[in-house]
C-alpha atoms as a PDB file:
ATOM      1  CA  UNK A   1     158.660  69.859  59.435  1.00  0.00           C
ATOM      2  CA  UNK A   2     161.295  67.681  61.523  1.00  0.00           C
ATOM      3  CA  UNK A   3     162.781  65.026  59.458  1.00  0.00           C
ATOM      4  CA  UNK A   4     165.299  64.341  62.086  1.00  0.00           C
ATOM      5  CA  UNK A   5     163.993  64.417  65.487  1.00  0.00           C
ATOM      6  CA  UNK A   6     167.541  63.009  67.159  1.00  0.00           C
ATOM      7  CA  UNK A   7     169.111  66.279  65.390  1.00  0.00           C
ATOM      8  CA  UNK A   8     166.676  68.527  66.147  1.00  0.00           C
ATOM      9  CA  UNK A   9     166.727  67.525  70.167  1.00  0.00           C
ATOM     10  CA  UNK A  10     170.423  68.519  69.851  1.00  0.00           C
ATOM     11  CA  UNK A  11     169.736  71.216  68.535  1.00  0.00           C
ATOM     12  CA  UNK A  12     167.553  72.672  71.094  1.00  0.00           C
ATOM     13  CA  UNK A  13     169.592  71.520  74.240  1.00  0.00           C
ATOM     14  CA  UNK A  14     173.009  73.316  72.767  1.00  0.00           C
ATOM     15  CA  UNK A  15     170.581  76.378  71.818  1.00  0.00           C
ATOM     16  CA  UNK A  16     169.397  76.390  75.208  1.00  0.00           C
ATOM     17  CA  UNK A  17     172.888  76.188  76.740  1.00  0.00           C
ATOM     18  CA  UNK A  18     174.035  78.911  74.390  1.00  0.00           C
ATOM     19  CA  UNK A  19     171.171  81.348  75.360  1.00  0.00           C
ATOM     20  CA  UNK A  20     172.115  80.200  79.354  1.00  0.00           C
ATOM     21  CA  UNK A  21     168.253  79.338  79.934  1.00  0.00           C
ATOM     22  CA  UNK A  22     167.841  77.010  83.041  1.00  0.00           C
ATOM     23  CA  UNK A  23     165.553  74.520  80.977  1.00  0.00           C
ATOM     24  CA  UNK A  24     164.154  73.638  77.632  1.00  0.00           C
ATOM     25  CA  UNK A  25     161.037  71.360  76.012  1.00  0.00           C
ATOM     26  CA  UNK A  26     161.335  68.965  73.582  1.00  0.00           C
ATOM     27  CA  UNK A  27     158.948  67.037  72.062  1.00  0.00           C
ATOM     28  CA  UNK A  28     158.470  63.623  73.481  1.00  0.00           C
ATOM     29  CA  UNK A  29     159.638  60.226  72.407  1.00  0.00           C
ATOM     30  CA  UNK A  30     160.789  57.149  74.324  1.00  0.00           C
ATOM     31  CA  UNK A  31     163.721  57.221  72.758  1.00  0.00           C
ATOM     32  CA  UNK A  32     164.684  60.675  73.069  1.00  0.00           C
ATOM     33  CA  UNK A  33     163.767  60.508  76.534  1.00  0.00           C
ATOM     34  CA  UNK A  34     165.875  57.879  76.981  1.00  0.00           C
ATOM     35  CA  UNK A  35     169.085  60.102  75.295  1.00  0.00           C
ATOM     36  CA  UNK A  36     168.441  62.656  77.546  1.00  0.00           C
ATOM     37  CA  UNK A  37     168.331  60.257  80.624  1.00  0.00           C
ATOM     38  CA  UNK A  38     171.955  59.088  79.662  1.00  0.00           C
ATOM     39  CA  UNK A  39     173.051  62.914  79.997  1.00  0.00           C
ATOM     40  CA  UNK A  40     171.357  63.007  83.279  1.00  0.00           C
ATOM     41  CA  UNK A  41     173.197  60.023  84.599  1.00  0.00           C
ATOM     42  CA  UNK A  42     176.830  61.157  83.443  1.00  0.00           C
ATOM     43  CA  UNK A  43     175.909  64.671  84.930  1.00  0.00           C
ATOM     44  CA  UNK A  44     175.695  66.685  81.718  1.00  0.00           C
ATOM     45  CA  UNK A  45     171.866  67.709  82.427  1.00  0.00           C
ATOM     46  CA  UNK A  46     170.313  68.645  85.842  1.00  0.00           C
ATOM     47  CA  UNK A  47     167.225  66.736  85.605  1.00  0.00           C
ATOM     48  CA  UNK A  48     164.380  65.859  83.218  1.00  0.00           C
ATOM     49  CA  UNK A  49     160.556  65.248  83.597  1.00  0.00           C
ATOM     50  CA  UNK A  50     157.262  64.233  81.520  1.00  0.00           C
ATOM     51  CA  UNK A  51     155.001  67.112  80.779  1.00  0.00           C
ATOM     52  CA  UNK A  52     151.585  67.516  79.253  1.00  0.00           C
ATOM     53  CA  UNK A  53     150.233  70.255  77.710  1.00  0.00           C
ATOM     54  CA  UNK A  54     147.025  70.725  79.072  1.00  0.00           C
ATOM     55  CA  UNK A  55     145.661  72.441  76.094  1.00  0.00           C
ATOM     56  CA  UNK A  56     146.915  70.086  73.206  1.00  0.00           C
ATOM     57  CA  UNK A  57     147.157  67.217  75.698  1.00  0.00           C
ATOM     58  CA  UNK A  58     150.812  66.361  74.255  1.00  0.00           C
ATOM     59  CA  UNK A  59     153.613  65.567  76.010  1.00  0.00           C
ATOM     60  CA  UNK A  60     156.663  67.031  76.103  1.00  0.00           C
ATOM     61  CA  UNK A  61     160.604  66.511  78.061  1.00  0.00           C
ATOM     62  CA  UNK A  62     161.413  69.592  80.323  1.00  0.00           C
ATOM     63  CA  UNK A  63     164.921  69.085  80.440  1.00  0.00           C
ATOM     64  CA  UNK A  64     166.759  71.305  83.112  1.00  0.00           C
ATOM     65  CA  UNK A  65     170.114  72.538  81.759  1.00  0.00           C
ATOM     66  CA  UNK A  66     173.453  72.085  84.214  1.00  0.00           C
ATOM     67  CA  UNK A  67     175.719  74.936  84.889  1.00  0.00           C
ATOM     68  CA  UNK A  68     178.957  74.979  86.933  1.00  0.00           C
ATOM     69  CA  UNK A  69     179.781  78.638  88.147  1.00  0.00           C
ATOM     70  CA  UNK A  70     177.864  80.334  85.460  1.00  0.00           C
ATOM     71  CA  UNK A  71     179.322  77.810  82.561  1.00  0.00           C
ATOM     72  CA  UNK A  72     177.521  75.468  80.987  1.00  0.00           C
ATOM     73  CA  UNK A  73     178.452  71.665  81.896  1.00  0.00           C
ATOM     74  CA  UNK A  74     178.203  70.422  78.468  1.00  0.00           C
ATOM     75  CA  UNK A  75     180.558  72.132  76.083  1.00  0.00           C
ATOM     76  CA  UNK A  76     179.812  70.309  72.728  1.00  0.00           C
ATOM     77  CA  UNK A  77     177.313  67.829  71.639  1.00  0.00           C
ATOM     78  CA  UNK A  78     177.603  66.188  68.062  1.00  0.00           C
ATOM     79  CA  UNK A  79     175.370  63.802  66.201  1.00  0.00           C
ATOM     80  CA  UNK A  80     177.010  60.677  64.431  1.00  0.00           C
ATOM     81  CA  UNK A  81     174.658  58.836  63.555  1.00  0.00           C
ATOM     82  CA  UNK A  82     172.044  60.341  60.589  1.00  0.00           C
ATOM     83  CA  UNK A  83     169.433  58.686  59.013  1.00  0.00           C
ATOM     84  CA  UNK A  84     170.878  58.927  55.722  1.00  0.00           C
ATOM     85  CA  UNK A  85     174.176  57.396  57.416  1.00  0.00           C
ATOM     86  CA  UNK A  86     173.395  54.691  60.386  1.00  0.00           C
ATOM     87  CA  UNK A  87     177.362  54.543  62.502  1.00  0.00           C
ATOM     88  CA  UNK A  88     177.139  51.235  64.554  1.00  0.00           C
ATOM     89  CA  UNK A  89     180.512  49.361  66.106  1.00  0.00           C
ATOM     90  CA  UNK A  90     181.451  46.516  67.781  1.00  0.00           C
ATOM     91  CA  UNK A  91     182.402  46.375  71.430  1.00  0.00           C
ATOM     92  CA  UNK A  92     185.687  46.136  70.322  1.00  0.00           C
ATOM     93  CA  UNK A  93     186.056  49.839  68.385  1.00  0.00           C
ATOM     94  CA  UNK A  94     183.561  51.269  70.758  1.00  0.00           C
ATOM     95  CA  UNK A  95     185.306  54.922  70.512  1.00  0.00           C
ATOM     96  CA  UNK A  96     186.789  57.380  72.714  1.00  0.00           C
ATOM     97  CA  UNK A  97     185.907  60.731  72.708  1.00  0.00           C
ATOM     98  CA  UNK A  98     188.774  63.433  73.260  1.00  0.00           C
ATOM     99  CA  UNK A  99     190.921  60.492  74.757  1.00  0.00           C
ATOM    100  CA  UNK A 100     188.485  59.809  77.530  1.00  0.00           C
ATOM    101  CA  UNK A 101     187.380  63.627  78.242  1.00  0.00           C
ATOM    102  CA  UNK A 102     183.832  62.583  76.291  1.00  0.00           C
ATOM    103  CA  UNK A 103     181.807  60.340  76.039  1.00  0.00           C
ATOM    104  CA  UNK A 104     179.187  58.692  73.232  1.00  0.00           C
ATOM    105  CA  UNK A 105     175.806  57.667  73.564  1.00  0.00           C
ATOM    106  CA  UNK A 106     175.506  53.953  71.875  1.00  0.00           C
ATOM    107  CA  UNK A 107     171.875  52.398  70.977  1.00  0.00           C
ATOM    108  CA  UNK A 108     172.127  48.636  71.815  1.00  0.00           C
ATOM    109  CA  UNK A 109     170.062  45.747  71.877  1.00  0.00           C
ATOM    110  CA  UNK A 110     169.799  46.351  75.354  1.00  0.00           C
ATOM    111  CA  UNK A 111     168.962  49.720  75.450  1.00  0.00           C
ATOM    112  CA  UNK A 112     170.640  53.253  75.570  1.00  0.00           C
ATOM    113  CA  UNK A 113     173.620  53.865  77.207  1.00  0.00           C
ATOM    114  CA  UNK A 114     176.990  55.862  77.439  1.00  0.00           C
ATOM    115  CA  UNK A 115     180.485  53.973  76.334  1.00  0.00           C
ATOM    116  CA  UNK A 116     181.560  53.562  80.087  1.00  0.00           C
ATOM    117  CA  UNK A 117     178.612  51.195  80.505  1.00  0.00           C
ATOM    118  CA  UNK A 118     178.765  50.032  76.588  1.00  0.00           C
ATOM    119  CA  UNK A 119     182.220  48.855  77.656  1.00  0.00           C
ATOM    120  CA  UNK A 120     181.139  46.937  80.981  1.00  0.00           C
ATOM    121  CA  UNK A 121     178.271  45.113  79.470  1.00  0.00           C
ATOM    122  CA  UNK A 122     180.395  44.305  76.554  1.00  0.00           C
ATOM    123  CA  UNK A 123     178.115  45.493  73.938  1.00  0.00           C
ATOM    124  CA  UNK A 124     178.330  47.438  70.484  1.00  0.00           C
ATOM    125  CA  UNK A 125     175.683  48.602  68.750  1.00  0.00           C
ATOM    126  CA  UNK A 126     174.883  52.778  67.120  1.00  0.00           C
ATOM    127  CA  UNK A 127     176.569  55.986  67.706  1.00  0.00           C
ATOM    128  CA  UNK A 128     173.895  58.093  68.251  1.00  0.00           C
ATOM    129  CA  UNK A 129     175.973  61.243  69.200  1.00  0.00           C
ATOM    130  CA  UNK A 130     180.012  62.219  71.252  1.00  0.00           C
ATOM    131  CA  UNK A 131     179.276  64.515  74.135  1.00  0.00           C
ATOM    132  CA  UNK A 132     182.093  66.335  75.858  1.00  0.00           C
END
């Protein structure tokens, strides 16, 4: 049983990166999907589409994993934010990940979104994870 979906997508995508498969499934949620659309933007992931399984009728995210010359694009993923321990800032400590190298993925009011565009809407708001 999952008690931490957020973790457990993680999970899977450095897995998948580790075993150099071209794509992965996750289970769907809105807000996972919209976690794995922030990679997409900033590069770190290929692409990512809606699935069904036709015989369960569930859907699922096939996220297709980025490589540069045979390496892996994303080098390190980490969770902040757990639900025993919720990690939310201001816009004024919104942090920087290996002095600029990373980024983090920040759950707002407004949505989900990466600290470059945190910073230009002038928002704060939860860590969800620091990607470099």
């Amino acid at each position: 049983m999952v008690f931490d979906p957020i973790a457990n997508m993680i999970s899977v995508i450095k897995n998948g990166y580790l075993a150099k498969k071209s794509a992965v499934e996750i289970p769907f949620s809105s807000h996972k999907e919209k976690i794995v659309k922030v990679l997409e933007r900033e590069g770190f992931i290929e692409s990512v589409d809606i699935k069904k399984d036709p015989k369960t009728d569930h859907k699922f995210l096939l996220v297709k994993l980025s490589y540069k010359d045979k390496k892996p694009v994303l080098t390190e993923i980490k969770q902040v934010s757990k639900p025993s321990r919720r990690t939310y800032v201001p816009f004024s400590k919104v942090p920087r990940v290996l002095g600029g190298l990373g980024f983090s993925i920040i759950s707002t009011s407004q949505g989900v979104f990466s600290t470059s565009e945190v910073r230009k809407r002038h928002l704060g708001g939860e860590i969800i994870c620091h990607v470099w």
